[in-house]
Protein backbone atom coordinates (compact mmCIF):
# COMPACT_ATOMS: atom_id res chain seq x y z
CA UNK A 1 -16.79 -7.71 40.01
CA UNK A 2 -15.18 -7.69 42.80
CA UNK A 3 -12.34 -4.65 44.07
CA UNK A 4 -8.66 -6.08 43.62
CA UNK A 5 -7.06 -7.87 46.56
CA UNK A 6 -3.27 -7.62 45.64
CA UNK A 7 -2.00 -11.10 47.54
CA UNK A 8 -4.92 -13.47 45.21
CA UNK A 9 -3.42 -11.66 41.95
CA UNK A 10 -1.21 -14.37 41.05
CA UNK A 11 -3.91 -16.98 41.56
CA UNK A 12 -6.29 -15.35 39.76
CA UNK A 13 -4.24 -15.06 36.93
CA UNK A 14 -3.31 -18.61 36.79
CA UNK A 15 -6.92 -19.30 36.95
CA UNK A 16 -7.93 -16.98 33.96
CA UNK A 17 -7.56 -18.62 30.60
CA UNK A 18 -5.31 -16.58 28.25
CA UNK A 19 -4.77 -15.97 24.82
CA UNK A 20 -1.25 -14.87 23.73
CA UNK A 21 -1.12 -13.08 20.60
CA UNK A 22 2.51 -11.31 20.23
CA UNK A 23 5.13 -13.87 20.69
CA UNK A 24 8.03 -14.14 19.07
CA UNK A 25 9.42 -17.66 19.10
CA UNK A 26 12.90 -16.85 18.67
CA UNK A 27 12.48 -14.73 21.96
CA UNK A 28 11.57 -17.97 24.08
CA UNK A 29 15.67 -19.18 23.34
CA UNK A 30 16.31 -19.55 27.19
CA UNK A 31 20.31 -19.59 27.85
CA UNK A 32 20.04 -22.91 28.79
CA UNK A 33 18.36 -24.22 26.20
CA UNK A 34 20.78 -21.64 23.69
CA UNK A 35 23.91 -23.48 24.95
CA UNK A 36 22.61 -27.35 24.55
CA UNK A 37 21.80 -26.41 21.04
CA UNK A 38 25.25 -24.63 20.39
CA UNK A 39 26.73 -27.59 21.72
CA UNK A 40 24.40 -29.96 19.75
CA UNK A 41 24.82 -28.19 16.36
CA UNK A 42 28.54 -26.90 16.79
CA UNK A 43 28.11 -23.74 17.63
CA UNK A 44 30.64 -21.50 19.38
CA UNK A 45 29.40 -19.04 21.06
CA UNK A 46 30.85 -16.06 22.50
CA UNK A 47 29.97 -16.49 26.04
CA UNK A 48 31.51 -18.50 28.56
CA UNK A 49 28.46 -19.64 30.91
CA UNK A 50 24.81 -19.61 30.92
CA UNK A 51 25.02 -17.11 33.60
CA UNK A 52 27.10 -14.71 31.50
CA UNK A 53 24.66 -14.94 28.48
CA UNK A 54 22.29 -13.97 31.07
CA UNK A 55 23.89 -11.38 32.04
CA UNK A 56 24.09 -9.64 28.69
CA UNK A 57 20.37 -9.24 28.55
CA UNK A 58 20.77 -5.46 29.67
CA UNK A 59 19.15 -3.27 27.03
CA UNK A 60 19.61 0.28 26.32
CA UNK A 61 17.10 0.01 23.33
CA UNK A 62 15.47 -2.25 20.52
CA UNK A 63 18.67 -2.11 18.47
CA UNK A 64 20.99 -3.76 21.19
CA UNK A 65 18.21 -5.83 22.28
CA UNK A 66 18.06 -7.18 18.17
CA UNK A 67 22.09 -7.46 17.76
CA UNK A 68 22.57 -10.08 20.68
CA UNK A 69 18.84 -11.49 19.56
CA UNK A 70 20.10 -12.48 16.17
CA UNK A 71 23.43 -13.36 17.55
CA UNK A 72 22.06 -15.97 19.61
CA UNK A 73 19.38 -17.31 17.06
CA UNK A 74 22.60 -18.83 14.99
CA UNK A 75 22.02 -21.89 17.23
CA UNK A 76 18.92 -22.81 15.75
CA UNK A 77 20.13 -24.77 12.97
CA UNK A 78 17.91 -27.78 12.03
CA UNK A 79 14.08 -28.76 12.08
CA UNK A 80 14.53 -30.42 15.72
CA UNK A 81 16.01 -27.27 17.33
CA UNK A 82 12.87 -25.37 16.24
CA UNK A 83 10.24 -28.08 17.15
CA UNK A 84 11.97 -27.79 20.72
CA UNK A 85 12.44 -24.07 20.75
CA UNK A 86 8.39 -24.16 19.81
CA UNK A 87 7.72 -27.13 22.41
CA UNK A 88 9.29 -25.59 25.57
CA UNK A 89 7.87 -22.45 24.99
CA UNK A 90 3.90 -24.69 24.82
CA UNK A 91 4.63 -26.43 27.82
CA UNK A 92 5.36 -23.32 29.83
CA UNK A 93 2.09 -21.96 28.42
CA UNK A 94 0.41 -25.44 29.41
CA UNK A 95 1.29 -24.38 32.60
CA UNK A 96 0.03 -21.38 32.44
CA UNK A 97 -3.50 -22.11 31.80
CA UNK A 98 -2.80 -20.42 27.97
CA UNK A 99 -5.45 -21.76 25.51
CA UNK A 100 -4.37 -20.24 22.13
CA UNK A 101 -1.10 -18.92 20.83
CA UNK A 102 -0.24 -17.10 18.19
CA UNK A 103 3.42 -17.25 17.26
CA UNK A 104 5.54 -14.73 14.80
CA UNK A 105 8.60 -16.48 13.26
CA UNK A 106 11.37 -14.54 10.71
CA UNK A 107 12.05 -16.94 7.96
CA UNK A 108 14.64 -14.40 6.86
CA UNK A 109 16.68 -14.81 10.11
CA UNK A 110 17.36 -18.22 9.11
CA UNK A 111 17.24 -18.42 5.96
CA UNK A 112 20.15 -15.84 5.58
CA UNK A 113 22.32 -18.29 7.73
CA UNK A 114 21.76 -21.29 5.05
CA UNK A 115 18.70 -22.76 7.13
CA UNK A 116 15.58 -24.35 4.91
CA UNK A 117 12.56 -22.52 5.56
CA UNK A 118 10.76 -25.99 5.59
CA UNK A 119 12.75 -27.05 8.50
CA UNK A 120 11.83 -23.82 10.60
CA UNK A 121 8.57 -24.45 9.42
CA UNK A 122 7.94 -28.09 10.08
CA UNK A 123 10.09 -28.21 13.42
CA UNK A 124 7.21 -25.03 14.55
CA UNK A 125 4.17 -26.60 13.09
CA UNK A 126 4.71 -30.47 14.31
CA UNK A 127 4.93 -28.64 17.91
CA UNK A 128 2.26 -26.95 17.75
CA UNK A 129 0.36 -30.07 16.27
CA UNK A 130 1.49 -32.07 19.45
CA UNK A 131 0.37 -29.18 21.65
CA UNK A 132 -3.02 -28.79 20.46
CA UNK A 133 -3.39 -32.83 20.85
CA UNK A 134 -2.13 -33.58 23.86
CA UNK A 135 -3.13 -30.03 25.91
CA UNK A 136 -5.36 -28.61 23.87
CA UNK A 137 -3.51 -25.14 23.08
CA UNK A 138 -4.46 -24.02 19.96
CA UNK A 139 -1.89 -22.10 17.68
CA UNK A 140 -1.73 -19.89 14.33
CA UNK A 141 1.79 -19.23 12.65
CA UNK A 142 2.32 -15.62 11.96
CA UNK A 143 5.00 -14.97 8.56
CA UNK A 144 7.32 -11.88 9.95
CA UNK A 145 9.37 -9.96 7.35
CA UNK A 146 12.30 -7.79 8.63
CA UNK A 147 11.83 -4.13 8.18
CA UNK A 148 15.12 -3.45 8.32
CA UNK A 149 15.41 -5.32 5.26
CA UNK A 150 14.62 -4.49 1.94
CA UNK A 151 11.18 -4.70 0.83
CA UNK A 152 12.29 -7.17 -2.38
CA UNK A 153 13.92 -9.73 0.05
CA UNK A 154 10.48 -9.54 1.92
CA UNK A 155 8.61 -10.45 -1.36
CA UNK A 156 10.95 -13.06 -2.12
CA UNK A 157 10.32 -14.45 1.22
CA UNK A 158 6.62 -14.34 0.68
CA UNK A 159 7.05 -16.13 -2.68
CA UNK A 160 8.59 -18.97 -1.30
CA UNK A 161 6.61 -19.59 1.62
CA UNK A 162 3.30 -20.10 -0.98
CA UNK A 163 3.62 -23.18 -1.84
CA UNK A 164 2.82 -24.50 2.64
CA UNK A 165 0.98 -20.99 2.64
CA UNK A 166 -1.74 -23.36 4.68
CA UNK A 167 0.62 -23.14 7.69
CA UNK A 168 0.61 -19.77 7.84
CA UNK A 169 -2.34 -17.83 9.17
CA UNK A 170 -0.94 -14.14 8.89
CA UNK A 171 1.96 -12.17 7.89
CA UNK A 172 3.64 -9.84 10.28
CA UNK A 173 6.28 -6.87 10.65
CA UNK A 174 8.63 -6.58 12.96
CA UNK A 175 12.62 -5.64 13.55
CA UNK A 176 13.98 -2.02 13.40
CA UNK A 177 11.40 0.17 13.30
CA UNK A 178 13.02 4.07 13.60
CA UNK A 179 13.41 4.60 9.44
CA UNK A 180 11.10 1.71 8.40
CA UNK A 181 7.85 3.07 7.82
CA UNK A 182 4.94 0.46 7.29
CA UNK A 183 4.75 1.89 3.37
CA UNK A 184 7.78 0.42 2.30
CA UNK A 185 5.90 -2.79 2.76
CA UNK A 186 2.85 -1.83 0.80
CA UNK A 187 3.07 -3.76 -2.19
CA UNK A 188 4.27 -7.09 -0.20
CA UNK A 189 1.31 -6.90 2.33
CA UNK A 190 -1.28 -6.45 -0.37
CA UNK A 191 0.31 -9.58 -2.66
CA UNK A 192 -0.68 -11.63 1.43
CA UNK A 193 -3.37 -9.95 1.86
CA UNK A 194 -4.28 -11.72 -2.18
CA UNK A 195 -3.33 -14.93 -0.83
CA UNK A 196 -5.68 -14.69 1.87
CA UNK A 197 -3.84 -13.96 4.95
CA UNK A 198 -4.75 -11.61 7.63
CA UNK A 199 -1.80 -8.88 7.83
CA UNK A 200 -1.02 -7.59 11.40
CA UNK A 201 2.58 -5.09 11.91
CA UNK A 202 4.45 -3.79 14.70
CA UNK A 203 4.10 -0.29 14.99
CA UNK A 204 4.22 2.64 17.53
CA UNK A 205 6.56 1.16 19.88
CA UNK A 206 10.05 3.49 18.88
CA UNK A 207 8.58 4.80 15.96
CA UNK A 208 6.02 7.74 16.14
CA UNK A 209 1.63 7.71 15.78
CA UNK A 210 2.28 7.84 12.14
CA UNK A 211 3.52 4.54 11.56
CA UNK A 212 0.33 3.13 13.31
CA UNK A 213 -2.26 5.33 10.92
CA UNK A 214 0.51 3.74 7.56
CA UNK A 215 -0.25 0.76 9.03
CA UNK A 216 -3.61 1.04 9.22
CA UNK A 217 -4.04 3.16 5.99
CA UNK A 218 -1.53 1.23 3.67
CA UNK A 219 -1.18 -2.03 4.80
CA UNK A 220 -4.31 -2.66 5.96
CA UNK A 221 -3.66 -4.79 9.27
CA UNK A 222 -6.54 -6.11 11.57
CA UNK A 223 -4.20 -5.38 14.44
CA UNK A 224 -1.24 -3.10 15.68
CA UNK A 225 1.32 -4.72 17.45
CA UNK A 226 2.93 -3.03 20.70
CA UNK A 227 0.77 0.40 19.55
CA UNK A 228 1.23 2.09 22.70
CA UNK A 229 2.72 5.87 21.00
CA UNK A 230 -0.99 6.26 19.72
CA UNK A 231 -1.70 8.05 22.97
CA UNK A 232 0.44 11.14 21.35
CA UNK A 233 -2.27 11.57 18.57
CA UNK A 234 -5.87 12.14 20.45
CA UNK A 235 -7.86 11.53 16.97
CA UNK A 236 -5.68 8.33 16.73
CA UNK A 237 -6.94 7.16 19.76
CA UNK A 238 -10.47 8.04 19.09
CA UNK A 239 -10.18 5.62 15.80
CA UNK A 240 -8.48 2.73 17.53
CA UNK A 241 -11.43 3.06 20.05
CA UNK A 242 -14.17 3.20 16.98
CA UNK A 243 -12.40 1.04 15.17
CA UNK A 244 -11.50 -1.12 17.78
CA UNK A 245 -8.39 -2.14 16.40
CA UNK A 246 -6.50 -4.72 18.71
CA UNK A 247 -3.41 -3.97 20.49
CA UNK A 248 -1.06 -6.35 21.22
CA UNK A 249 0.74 -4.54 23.97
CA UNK A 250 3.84 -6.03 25.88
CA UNK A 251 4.64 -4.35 29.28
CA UNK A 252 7.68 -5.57 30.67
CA UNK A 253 9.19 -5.70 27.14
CA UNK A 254 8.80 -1.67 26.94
CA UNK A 255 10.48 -1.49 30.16
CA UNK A 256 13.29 -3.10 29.19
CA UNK A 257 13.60 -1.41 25.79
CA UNK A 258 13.14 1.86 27.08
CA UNK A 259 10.05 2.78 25.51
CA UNK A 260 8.88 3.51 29.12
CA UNK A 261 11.21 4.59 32.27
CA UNK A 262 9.36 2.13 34.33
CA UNK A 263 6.19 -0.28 34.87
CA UNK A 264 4.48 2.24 36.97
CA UNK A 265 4.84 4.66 33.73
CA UNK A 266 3.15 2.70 31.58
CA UNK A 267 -0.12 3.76 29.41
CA UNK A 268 -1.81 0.49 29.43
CA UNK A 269 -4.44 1.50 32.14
CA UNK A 270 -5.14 4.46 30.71
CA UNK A 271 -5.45 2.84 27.05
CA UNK A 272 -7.85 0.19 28.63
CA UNK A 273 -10.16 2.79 30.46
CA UNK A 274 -10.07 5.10 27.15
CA UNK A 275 -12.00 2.39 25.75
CA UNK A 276 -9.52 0.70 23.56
CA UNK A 277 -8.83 -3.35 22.94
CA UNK A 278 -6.09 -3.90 24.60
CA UNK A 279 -4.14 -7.37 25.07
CA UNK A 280 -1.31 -7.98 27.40
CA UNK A 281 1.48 -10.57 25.78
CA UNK A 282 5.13 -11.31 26.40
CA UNK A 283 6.98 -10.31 23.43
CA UNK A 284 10.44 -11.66 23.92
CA UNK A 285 10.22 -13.38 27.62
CA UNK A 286 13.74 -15.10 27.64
CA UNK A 287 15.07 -11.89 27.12
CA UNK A 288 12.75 -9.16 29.02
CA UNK A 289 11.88 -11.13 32.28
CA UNK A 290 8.80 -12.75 32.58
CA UNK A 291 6.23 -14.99 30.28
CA UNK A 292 2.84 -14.10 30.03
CA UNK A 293 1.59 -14.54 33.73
CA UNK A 294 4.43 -12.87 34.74
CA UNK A 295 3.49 -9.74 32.97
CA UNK A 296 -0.22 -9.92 33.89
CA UNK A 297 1.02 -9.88 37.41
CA UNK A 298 3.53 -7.17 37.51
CA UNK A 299 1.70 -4.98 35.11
CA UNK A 300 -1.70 -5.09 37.54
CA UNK A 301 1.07 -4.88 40.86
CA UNK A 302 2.39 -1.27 38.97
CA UNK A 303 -0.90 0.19 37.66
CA UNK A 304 -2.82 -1.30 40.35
CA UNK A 305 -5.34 -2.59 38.14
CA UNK A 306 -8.67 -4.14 39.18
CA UNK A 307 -9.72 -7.50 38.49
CA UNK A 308 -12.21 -6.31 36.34
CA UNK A 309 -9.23 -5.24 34.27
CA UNK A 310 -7.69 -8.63 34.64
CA UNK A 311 -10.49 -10.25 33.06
CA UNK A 312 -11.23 -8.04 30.34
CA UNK A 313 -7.71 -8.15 28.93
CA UNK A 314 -8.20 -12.11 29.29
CA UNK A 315 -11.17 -11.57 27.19
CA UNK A 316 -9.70 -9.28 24.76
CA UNK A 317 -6.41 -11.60 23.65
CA UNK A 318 -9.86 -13.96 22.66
CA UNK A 319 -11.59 -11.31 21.12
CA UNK A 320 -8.04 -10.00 18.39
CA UNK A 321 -7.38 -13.36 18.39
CA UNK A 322 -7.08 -14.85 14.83
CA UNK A 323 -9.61 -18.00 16.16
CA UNK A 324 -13.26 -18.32 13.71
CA UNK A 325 -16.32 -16.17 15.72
CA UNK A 326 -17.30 -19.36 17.19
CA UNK A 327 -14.02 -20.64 19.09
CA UNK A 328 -13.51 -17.38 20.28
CA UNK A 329 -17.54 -17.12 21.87
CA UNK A 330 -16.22 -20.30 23.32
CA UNK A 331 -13.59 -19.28 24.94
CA UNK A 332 -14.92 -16.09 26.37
CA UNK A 333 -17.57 -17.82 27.85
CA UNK A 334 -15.19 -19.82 29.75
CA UNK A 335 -13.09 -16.91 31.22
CA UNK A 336 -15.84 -15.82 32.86
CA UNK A 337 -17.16 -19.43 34.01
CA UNK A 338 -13.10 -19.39 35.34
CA UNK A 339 -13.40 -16.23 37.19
CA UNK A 340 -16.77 -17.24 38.81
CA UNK A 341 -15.15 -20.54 39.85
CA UNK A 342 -12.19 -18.85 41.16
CA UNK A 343 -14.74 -16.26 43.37
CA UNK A 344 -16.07 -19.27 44.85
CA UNK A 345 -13.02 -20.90 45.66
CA UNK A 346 -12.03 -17.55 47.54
CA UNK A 347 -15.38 -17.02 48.85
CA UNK A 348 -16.67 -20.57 49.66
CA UNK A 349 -19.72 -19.24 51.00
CA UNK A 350 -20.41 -17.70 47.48
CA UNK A 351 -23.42 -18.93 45.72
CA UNK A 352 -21.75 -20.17 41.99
């Protein structure tokens, strides 16, 4: 493939198809979109302007980032405000050239604040309906359960999301992580895992290489979301890389949390050359700068990464996707048919 040529970057990207795979739809809540729902559903909230909510998204790490993140999920009140907090985010992926999604929601955010799960669930799942008709973005639903929460509230929250369990695709772990080991969880993951859903958790973004291998070990998740404190443990590397356990990394979130000083710090490059399946994703993008594009581009601009390296982490969010073996052969078939195209339209002398 050919070297990197830093001024076609953004082009290229928008060419690539993408998969996003660690998305957290309460992190798409753009100020402007915050404020017409405050304003729709009564809300007061405790900022005067768009601009000053926008403002406050300075972090010094994940905890401040969460206490203004809740606050400003108490506007999403009612099965509309989530189909619309779902269908902005699709549209911007549309855009994007993003093919499949896979979205975490935390039932227990809402439902704490008097909200029906069935309305966060039916406002999410009718938008992702209308995506995959009209643009052809496909889209799995991943159950999150707040670690910073007790481990009974998660199983209740499990329990009442069986009876539409054939919304969800996978359940998820996410929140606080410094003094919420994955084994807390143990029991709740293995009653999903007996329903049939794929398990994935956050782990190794604050908290240390041992919450990956709990992960791993006890909960039994086909992926590790964010992962990137495995590089402290060498033989934890080695089994991601034999294993080939997915990694849904998320660059410019890190920055902003603190996990690294700076883009040009982070371990993604060296995670991707140690042989590792790494996937680039967004996280929270209203909140930590940039959608998915967005971080493809800075992240390659800071670690100066090839376009071989562009491709293969287009490949890879196919590859840990949650899509049947056949979609996702699909679909990796056409990222390269979209790279080839996109040579040719730089090169027009280039035979296709």
């Amino acid at each position: 493939m050919a070297n990197t040529l830093p001024d076609r970057i953004p082009a290229l990207v928008q060419a690539l198809l993408k998969a996003e795979l660690h998305l957290h739809i309460e992190g798409t809540l753009e100020p402007e979109l915050a404020f017409a729902m405050a304003k729709r559903n009564g809300v007061a909230l405790r900022f005067d302007s768009v601009e000053a909510l926008r403002a406050a998204y300075d972090f010094d790490d994940l905890q401040s980032f969460l206490d203004l993140y809740y606050e400003i999920a108490s506007v999403l009140r009612t099965e509309r405000d989530f189909h619309d907090l779902a269908a902005a985010y699709l549209e911007r992926m549309a855009a994007e050239n993003v093919r499949h999604v896979e979205i975490f929601f935390d039932p227990q955010t809402h439902t704490a604040r008097g909200v029906a799960y069935e309305a966060v669930l039916d406002g999410l799942s009718a938008a992702l309906a209308e995506a995959e008709a009209a643009r052809g973005i496909t889209g799995r639903l991943i159950l999150s359960f707040l670690r910073d929460r007790s481990a009974e509230e998660a199983m209740a929250t499990l329990e009442a999301a069986l009876p539409r369990l054939d919304r969800i695709a996978a359940v998820g772990l996410d929140s606080a992580e410094r003094g919420n080991p994955p084994a807390k969880f143990e029991a709740v993951f293995a009653r999903a895992r007996a329903e049939g859903l794929v398990a994935v958790a956050h782990a190794g973004e604050e908290g240390p290489p041992a919450y990956i291998r709990e992960a791993l070990d006890r909960l039994h998740v086909a992926r590790i979301d964010h992962g990137v404190r495995c590089e402290e443990d060498p033989n934890l590397v080695a089994r991601l890389r034999i294993e080939q356990v997915p990694l849904t990394v998320c660059p410019l979130s890190n920055v902003r949390l603190r996990v690294f000083d700076s883009l040009a710090d982070h371990n993604l490059k060296r995670l991707l050359d140690a042989g590792l399946l790494v996937t680039i994703n967004s996280d929270d993008p209203a909140y930590f700068g940039g959608y998915l594009s967005t971080n493809y581009v800075e992240t390659q601009r800071a670690l100066a990464l090839e376009e071989a390296d562009l491709v293969t982490l287009a490949k890879n969010g196919f590859t840990a996707s949650l899509l049947p073996a056949e979609a996702k052969a699909v679909h990796l078939a056409a990222v390269d048919h979209a790279y080839e195209d996109f040579l040719v339209t730089q090169d027009p002398h280039r035979l296709p």
